[in-house]
Protein backbone atom coordinates (compact mmCIF):
# COMPACT_ATOMS: atom_id res chain seq x y z
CA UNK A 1 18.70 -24.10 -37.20
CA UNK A 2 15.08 -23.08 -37.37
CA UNK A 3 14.62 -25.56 -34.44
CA UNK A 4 17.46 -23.07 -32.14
CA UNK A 5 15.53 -19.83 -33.37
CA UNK A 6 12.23 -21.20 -32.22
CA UNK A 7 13.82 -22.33 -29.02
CA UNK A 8 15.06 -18.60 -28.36
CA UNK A 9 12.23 -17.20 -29.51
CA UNK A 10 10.46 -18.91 -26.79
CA UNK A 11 12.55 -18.41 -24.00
CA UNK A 12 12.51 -14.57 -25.13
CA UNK A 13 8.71 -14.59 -24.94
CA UNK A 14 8.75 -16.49 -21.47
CA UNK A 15 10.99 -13.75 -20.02
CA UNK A 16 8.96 -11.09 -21.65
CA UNK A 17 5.78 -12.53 -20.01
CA UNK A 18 7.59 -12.88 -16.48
CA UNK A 19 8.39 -9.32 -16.56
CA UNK A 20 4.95 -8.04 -17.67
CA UNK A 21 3.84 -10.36 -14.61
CA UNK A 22 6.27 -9.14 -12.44
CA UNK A 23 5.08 -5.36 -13.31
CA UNK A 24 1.56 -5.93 -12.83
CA UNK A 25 2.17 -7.76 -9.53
CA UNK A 26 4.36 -4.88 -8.39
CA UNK A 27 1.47 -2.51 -9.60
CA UNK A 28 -1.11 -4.73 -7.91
CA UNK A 29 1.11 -4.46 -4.52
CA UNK A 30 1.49 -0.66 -4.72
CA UNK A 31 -2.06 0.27 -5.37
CA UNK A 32 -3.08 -2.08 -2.47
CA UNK A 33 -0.50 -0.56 -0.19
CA UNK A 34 -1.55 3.25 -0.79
CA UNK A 35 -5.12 2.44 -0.50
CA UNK A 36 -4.68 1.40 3.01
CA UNK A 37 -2.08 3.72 3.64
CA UNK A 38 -4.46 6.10 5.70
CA UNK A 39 -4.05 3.44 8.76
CA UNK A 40 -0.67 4.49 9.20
CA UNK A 41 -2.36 8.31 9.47
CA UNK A 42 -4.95 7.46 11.72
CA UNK A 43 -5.10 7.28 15.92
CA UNK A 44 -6.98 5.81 18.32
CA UNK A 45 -10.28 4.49 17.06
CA UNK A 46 -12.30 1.71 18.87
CA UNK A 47 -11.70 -0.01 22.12
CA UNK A 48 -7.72 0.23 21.03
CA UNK A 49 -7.16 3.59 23.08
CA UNK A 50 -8.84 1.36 26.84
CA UNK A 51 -6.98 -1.39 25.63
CA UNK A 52 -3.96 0.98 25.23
CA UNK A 53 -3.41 1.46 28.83
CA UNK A 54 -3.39 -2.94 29.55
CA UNK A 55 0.36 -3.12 29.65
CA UNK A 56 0.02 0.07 32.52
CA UNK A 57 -2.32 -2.30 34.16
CA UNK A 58 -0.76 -5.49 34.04
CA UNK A 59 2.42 -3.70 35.29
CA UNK A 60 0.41 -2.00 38.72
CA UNK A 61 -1.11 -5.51 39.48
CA UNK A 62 2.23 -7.69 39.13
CA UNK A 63 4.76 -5.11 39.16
CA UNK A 64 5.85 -6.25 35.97
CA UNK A 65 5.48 -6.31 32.05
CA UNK A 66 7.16 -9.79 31.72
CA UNK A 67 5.29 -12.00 28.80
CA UNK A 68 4.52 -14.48 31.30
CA UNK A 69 2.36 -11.49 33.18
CA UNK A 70 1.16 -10.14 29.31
CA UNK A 71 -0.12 -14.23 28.73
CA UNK A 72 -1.91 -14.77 32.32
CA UNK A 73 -3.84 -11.12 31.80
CA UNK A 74 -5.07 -12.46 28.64
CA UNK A 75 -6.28 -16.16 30.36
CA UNK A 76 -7.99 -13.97 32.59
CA UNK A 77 -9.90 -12.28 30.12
CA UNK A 78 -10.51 -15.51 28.04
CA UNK A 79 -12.08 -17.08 30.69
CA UNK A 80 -14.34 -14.25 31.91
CA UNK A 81 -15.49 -14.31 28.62
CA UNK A 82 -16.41 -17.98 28.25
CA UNK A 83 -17.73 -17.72 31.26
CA UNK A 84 -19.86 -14.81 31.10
CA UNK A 85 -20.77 -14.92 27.60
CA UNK A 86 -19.90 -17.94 26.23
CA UNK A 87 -17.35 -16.39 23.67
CA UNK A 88 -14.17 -18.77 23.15
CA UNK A 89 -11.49 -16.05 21.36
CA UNK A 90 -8.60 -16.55 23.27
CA UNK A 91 -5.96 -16.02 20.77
CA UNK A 92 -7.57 -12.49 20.03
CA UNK A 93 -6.87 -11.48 23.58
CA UNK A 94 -3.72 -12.48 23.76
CA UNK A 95 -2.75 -10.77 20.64
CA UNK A 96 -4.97 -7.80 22.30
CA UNK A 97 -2.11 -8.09 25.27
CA UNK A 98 1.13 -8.64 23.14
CA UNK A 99 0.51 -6.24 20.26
CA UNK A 100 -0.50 -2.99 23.52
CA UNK A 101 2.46 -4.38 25.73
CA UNK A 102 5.09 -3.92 23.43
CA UNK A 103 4.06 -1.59 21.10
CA UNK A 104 3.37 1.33 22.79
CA UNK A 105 3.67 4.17 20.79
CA UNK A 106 0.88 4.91 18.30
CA UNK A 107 3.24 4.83 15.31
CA UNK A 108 4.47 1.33 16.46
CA UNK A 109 0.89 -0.23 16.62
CA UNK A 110 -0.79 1.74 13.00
CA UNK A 111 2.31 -0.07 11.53
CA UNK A 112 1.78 -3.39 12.99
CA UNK A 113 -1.81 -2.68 11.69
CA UNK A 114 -0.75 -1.86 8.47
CA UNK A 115 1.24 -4.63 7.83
CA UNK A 116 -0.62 -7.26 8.71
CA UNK A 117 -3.96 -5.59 6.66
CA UNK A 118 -1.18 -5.75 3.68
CA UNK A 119 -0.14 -9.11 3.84
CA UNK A 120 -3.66 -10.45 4.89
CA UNK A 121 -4.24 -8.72 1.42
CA UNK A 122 -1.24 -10.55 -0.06
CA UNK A 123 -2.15 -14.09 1.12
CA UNK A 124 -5.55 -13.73 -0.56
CA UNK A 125 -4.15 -12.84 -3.68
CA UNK A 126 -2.07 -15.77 -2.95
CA UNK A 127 -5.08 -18.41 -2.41
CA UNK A 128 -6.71 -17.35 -5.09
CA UNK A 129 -3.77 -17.92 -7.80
CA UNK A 130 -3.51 -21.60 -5.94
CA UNK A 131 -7.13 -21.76 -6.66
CA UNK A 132 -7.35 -20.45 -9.87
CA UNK A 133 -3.74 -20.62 -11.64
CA UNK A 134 -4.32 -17.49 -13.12
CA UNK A 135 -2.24 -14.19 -12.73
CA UNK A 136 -5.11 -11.79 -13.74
CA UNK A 137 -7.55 -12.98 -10.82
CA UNK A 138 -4.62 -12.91 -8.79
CA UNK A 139 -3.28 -9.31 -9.11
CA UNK A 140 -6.43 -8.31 -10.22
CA UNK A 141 -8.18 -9.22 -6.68
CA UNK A 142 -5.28 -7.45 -5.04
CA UNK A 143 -6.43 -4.26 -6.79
CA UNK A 144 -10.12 -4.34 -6.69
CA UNK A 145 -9.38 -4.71 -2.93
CA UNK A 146 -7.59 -1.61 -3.45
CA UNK A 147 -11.40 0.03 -4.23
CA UNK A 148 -13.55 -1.67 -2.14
CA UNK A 149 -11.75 -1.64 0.95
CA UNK A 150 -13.49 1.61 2.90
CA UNK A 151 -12.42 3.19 6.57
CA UNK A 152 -15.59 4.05 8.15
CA UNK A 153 -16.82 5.96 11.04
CA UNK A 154 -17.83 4.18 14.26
CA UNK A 155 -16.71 0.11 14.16
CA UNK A 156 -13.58 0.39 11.50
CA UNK A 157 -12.03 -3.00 11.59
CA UNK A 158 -8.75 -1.98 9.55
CA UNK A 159 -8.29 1.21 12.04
CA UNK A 160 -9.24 -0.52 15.40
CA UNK A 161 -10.19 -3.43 17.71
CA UNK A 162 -6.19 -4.96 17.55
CA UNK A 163 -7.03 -6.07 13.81
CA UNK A 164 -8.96 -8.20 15.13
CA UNK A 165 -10.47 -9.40 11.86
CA UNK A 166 -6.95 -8.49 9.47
CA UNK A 167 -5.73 -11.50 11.79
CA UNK A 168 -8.62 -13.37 11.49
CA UNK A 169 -8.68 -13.62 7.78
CA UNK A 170 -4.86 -13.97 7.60
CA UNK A 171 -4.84 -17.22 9.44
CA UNK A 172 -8.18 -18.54 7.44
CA UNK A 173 -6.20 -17.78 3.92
CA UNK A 174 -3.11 -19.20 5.54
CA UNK A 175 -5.03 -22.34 6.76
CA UNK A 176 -7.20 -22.95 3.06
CA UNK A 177 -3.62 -22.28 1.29
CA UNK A 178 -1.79 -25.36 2.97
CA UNK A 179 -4.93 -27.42 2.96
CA UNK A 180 -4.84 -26.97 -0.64
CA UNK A 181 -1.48 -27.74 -0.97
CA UNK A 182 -2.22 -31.02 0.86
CA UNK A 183 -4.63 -32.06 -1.72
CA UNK A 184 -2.13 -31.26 -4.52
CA UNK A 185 0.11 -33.78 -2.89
CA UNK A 186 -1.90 -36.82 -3.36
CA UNK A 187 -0.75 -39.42 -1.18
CA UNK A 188 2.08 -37.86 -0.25
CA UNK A 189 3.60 -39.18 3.31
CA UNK A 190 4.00 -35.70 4.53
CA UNK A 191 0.14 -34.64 3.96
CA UNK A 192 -1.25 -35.45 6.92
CA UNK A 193 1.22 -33.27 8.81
CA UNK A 194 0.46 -30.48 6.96
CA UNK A 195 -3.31 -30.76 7.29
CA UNK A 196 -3.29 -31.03 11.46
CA UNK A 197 -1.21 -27.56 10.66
CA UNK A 198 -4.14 -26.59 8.62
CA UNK A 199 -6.33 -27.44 11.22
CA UNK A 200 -4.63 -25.52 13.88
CA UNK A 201 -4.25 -22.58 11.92
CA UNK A 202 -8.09 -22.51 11.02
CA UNK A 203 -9.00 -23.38 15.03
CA UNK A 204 -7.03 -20.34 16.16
CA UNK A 205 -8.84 -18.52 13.15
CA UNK A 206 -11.82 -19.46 15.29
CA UNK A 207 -10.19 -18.72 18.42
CA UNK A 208 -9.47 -15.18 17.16
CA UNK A 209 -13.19 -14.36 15.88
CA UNK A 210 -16.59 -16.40 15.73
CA UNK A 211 -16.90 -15.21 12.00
CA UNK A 212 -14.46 -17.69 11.19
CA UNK A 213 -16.40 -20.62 12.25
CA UNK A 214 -18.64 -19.61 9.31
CA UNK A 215 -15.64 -19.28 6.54
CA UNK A 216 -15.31 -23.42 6.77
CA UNK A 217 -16.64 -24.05 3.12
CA UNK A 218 -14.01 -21.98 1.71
CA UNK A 219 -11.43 -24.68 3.21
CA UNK A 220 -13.57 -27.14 1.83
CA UNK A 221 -13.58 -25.55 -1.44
CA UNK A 222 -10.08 -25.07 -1.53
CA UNK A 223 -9.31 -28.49 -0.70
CA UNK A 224 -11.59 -29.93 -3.14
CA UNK A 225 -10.40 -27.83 -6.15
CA UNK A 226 -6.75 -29.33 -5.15
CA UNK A 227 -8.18 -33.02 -5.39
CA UNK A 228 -9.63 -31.82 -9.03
CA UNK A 229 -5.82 -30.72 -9.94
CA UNK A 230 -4.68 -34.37 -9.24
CA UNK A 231 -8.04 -35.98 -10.66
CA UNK A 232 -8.28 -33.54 -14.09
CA UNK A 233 -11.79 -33.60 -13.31
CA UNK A 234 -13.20 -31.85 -16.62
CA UNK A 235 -16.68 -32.39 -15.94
CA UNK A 236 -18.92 -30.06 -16.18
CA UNK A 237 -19.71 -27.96 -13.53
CA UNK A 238 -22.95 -28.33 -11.47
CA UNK A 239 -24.01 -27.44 -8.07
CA UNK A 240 -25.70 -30.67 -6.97
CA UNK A 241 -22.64 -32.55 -8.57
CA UNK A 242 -20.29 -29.87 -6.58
CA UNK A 243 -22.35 -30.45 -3.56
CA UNK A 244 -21.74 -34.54 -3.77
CA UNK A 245 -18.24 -34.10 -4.36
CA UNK A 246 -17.37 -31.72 -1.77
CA UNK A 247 -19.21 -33.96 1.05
CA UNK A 248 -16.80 -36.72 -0.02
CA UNK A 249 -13.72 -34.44 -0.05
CA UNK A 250 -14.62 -33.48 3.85
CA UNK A 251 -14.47 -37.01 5.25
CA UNK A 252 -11.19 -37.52 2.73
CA UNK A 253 -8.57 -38.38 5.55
CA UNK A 254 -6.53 -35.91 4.84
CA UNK A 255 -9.66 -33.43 5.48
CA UNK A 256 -10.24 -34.75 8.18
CA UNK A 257 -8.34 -32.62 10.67
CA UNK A 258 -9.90 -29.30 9.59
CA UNK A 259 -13.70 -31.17 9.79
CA UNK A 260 -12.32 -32.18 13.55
CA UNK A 261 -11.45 -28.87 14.34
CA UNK A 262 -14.75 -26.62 13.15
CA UNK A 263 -16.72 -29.92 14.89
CA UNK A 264 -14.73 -29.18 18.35
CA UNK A 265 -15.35 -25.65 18.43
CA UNK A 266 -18.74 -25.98 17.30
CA UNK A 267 -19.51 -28.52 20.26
CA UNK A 268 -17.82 -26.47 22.92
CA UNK A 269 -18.74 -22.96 22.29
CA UNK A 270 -22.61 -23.90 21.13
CA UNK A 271 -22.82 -26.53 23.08
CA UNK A 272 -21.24 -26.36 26.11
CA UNK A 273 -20.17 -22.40 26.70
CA UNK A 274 -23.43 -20.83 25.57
CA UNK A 275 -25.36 -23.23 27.88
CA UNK A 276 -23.13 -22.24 30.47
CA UNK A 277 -22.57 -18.68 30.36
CA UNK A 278 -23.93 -16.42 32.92
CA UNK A 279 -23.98 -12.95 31.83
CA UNK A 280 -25.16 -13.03 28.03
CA UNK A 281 -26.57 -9.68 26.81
CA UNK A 282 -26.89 -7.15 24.85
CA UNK A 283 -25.08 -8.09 21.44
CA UNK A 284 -24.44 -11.39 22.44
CA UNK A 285 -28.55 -12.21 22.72
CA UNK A 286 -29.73 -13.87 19.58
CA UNK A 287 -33.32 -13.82 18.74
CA UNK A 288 -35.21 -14.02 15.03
CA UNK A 289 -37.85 -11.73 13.59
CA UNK A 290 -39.37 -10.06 10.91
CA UNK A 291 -36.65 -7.33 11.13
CA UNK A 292 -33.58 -9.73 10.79
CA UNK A 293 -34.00 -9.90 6.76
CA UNK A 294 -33.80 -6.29 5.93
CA UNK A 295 -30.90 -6.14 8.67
CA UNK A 296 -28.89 -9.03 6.31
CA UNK A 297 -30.01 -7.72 3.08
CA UNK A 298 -28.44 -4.05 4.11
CA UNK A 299 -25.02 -6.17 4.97
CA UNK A 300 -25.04 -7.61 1.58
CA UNK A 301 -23.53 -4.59 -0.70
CA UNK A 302 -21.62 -3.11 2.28
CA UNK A 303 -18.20 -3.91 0.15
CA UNK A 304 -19.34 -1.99 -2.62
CA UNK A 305 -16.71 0.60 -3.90
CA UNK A 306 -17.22 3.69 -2.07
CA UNK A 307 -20.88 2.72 -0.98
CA UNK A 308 -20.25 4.26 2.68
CA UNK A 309 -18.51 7.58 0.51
CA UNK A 310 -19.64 10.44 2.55
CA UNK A 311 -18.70 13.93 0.54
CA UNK A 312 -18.82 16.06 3.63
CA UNK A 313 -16.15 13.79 4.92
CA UNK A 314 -13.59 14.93 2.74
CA UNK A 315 -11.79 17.89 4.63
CA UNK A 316 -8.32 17.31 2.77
CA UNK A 317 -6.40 18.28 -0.19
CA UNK A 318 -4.86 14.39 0.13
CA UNK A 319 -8.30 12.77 -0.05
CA UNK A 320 -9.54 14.93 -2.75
CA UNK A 321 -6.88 13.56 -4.76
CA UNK A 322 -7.35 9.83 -3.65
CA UNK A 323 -10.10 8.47 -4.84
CA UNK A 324 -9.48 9.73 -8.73
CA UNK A 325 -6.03 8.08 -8.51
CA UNK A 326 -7.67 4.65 -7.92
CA UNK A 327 -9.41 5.17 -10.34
CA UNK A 328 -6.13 6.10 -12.88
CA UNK A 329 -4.18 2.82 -11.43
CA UNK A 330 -7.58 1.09 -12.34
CA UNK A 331 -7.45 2.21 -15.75
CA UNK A 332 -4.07 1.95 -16.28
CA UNK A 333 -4.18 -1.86 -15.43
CA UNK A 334 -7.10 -2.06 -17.50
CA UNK A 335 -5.38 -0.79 -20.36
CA UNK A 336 -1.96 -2.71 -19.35
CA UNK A 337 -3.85 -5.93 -19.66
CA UNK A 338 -5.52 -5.36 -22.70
CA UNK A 339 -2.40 -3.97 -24.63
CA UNK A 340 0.34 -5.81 -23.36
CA UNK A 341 -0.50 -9.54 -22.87
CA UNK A 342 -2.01 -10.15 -25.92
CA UNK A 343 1.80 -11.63 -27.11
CA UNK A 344 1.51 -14.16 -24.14
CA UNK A 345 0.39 -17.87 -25.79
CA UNK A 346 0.23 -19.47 -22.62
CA UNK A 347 -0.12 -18.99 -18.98
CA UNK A 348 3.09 -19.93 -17.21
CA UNK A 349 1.51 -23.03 -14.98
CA UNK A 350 0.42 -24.92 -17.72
CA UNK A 351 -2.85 -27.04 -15.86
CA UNK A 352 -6.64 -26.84 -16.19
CA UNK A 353 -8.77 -23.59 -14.84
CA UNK A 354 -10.83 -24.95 -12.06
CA UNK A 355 -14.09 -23.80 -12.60
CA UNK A 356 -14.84 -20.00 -11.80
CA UNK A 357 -18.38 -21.08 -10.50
CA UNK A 358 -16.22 -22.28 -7.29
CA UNK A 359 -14.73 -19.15 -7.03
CA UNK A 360 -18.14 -17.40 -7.10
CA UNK A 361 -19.14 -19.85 -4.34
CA UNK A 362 -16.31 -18.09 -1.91
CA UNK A 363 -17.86 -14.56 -3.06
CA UNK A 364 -20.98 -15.86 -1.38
CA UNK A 365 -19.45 -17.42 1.71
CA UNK A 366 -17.28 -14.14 2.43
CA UNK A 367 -20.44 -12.02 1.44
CA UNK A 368 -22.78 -14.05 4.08
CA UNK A 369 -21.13 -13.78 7.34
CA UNK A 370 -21.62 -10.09 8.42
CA UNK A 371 -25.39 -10.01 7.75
CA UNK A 372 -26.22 -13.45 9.64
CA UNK A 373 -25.03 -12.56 12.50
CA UNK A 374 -26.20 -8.96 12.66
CA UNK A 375 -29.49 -9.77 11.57
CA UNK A 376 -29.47 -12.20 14.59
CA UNK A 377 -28.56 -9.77 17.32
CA UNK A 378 -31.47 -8.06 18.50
CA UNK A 379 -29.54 -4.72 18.94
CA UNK A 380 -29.09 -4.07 15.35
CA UNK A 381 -32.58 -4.70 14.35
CA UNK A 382 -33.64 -0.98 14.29
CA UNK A 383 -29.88 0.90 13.41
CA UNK A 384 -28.36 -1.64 10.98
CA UNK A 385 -27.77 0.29 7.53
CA UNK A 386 -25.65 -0.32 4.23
CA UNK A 387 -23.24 2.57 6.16
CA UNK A 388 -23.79 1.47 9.27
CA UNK A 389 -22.28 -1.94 9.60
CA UNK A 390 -19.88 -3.99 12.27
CA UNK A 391 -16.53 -5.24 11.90
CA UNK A 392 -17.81 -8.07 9.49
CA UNK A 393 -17.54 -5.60 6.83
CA UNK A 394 -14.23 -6.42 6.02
CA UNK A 395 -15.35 -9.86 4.94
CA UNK A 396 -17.43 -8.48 2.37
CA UNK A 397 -14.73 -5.62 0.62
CA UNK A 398 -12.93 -9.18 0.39
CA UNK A 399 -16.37 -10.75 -0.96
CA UNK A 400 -16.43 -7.94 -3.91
CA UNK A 401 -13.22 -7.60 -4.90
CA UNK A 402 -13.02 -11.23 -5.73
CA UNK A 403 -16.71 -10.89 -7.66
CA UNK A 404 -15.56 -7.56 -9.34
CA UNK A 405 -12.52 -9.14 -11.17
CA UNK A 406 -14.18 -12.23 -11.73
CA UNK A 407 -16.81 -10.55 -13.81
CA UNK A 408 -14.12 -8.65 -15.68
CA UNK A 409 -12.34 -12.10 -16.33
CA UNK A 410 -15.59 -12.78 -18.09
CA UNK A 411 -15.78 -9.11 -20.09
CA UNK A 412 -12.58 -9.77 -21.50
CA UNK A 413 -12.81 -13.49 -22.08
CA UNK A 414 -15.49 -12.52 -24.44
CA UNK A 415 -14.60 -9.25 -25.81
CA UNK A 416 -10.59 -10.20 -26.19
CA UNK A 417 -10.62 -14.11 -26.23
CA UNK A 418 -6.81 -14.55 -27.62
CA UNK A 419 -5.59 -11.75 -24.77
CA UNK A 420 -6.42 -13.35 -21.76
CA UNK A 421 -3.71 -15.43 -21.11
CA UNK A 422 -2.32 -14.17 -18.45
C-alpha cells in the first residue's frame, strides 16, 4: 500500500515538473519572440532594398522568373565573386535570389526574417539542452537572448543582408546538433550517415558566410561531449586534458566527415580562390597592425545587454515601454525558478552534467569571430567601435546570452543548492 502511494506520488510530481517545464519553455519562447518582434516593424535596411529589385532583373534579362532563371542569376554571382574576390558563399546568394523572387512584398520577406531569427533562436536553445541536459540553461539561454539581442543602426544583421547570418547560425546549430547525436549513438550502423549530413549542413554553413569556417570547435565540442555521454567520463575537467581528448575525437571516424569538410573549404577558398582572385579590395584586403587589437578588443562586449542603447533613439511610446518589460519577464523567471522548482528531486534525463567549462569554451568561440576578422580588414582600423560593429555581432548576443545564464547557473547553484534541479 505505501509502495502504490509512493508510486503516485511520483508520477504526480513528474507531471507537476513537466508542466512547470512546459511553462517556462513557453515563457522562454514568448519573451524571445517579442524581443525580436520589431523585425516584423521594420523596412528596408541594408543591401535588401538593391537586392529587392533581382527578381525585376532576372525577369528583363530572360523574360522570366522561373527557379531555373532565380538559380543561374545566383551561379552568376557566385562565380564573380570567387573570381573577383575569392569569396566562396554560394548558398547565401542563392537564398539572396529565392527569398527576393518570391517574396516580394515587404511584409512577406520581415516574416521570413522573423522566423528564421526565431527558430535559429530555438535550435540554440536546443543544442545547448543536448549539450548540457539541463532545462534552466536551455530556456534560460532562450531568454537572455531575449536581452542581448540589439537592432542597430548601419550593418543590422537581424533587419537586413537576406539574414544572412540568422541562416548561417541555423545551419551551424543544426549541423553540431546531429553530430552530437552521432556520438550518442556509439557504433550505431546508421552514424556515419548522419555525420556526412552533418558535414553538409556545416559546408553550406560555410558556403553561406566565412564566419562559419571559424565556428568548427563548437562541432568539435559538441561531438566530444556526446562521446563523454557514452564513456561517463567523470574526470575532472582540465584544458590540456580537454585539448588531448578533443584532437582524438576529430580523427574519430565518425568525425571525420565534418574535419573533411572545414579541410576542403579551407584548401579551396585560402588556397586556391584567394590566390586566384583578381579584384580583392577594400574589405576584403587583410593586413595586421598595431591598430587591429583595439579593433578586436571593441568587438568583444558588443553582445552586451543594451551596450549599443542610444536614448535619443527612442521616439516611441512602444519602445519606452520595451525595454522595462524585459526586464519584468526577467524577473519573473527569476523568481519562477527560485519559487517553483525547488519540489523537483530530479531532472527529467537522468545522466551526468557535462562539464560547464565546455560550455564556456563555445562562449569564447562565438565571442571571437567578429573581432578577428574586423581587426584584420584594414578599413575598420580607424571607425571600429563597441557601437559600431559588422554583421558578426550577432555571434556575440549569442556569445553572452549563453555566458549570462551560465553564471546565474552558478549564483543559484551556490545560493539555492537543493533548487536547481531543473
Amino acid at each position: 500500500m505505501i509502495a502504490e502511494n509512493m508510486g503516485r506520488i511520483h508520477k504526480i510530481i513528474g507531471f507537476l515538473s513537466i508542466q512547470k517545464i512546459l511553462s517556462l519553455w513557453v515563457l522562454s519562447i514568448m519573451s524571445w519572440m517579442v524581443s525580436i518582434s520589431p523585425i516584423l516593424r521594420s523596412s528596408w535596411s541594408g543591401d535588401d532594398w538593391p537586392s529587392s529589385q533581382a527578381p525585376y532583373w532576372i525577369q528583363w534579362r530572360s523574360g522570366s522568373l522561373k527557379f531555373s532563371e532565380v538559380v543561374l542569376d545566383s551561379i552568376y554571382y557566385t562565380r564573380a565573386w570567387m573570381f573577383g574576390q575569392g569569396r566562396f558563399y554560394p548558398f547565401a546568394y542563392l537564398e539572396n535570389r529565392i527569398q527576393f523572387s518570391y517574396l516580394q512584398e515587404l511584409w512577406q520577406y520581415k516574416l521570413f526574417q522573423f522566423l528564421l531569427l526565431s527558430v535559429t533562436g530555438l535550435a540554440f536553445s536546443f543544442l545547448i539542452f543536448r549539450l548540457s541536459q539541463s532545462h534552466f540553461l536551455a530556456v534560460g539561454v532562450l531568454f537572455t537572448l531575449s536581452i542581448t539581442v540589439q537592432f542597430r543602426t548601419g550593418f543590422d544583421p537581424h533587419l537586413a543582408f537576406s539574414s544572412l547570418l540568422s541562416s548561417m547560425l541555423l545551419k551551424v546549430f543544426i549541423a553540431a546538433i546531429i553530430i552530437n547525436s552521432v556520438a550518442r549513438t556509439s557504433k550505431s550502423k546508421n552514424s556515419r550517415k548522419y555525420s556526412y549530413l552533418s558535414s553538409l549542413i556545416f559546408f553550406s554553413a560555410m558556403g553561406t558566410y566565412e564566419l562559419s569556417f571559424l565556428l568548427f570547435p563548437i562541432l568539435l565540442i559538441a561531438f566530444y561531449i556526446g562521446t563523454e555521454r557514452i564513456q561517463k567520463n567523470g574526470q575532472k575537467f582540465t584544458i590540456l586534458a580537454w585539448i588531448d581528448n578533443a584532437l582524438m575525437c576529430m580523427f574519430d571516424k565518425r568525425f571525420r566527415p565534418v574535419l573533411y569538410a572545414w579541410l576542403f573549404y579551407a584548401f579551396f577558398v585560402f588556397g586556391i580562390l584567394r590566390s586566384i582572385a583578381k579584384d580583392i579590395s577594400g574589405a576584403y584586403v587583410f593586413g595586421l597592425s598595431d591598430k587591429s587589437i583595439p579593433v578586436f578588443l571593441s568587438q568583444l562586449p558588443t553582445g552586451i545587454p543594451f551596450v549599443s542603447f542610444k536614448p535619443e533613439e527612442i521616439s516611441t511610446f512602444s519602445l519606452r515601454i520595451f525595454v522595462p518589460m524585459l526586464f519584468l519577464m526577467f524577473i519573473l523567471i527569476v523568481v519562477t525558478i527560485q519559487n517553483n522548482i525547488k519540489n523537483l528531486q530530479q531532472d527529467l534525463v537522468k545522466v551526468e552534467k557535462s562539464s560547464r567549462s565546455q560550455l564556456f569554451a563555445i562562449c569564447l568561440i562565438l565571442n571571437l569571430p567578429a573581432g578577428i576578422v574586423m581587426s584584420l580588414q584594414e578599413i575598420w582600423w580607424d571607425k571600429a567601435t563597441v557601437t559600431n560593429s559588422y554583421l558578426g555581432v550577432i555571434l556575440n548576443e549569442f556569445a553572452i546570452a549563453l555566458l549570462i545564464i551560465l553564471c546565474l547557473e552558478q549564483i543559484f547553484n551556490k545560493l539555492y543548492p537543493q533548487r536547481l534541479t531543473l
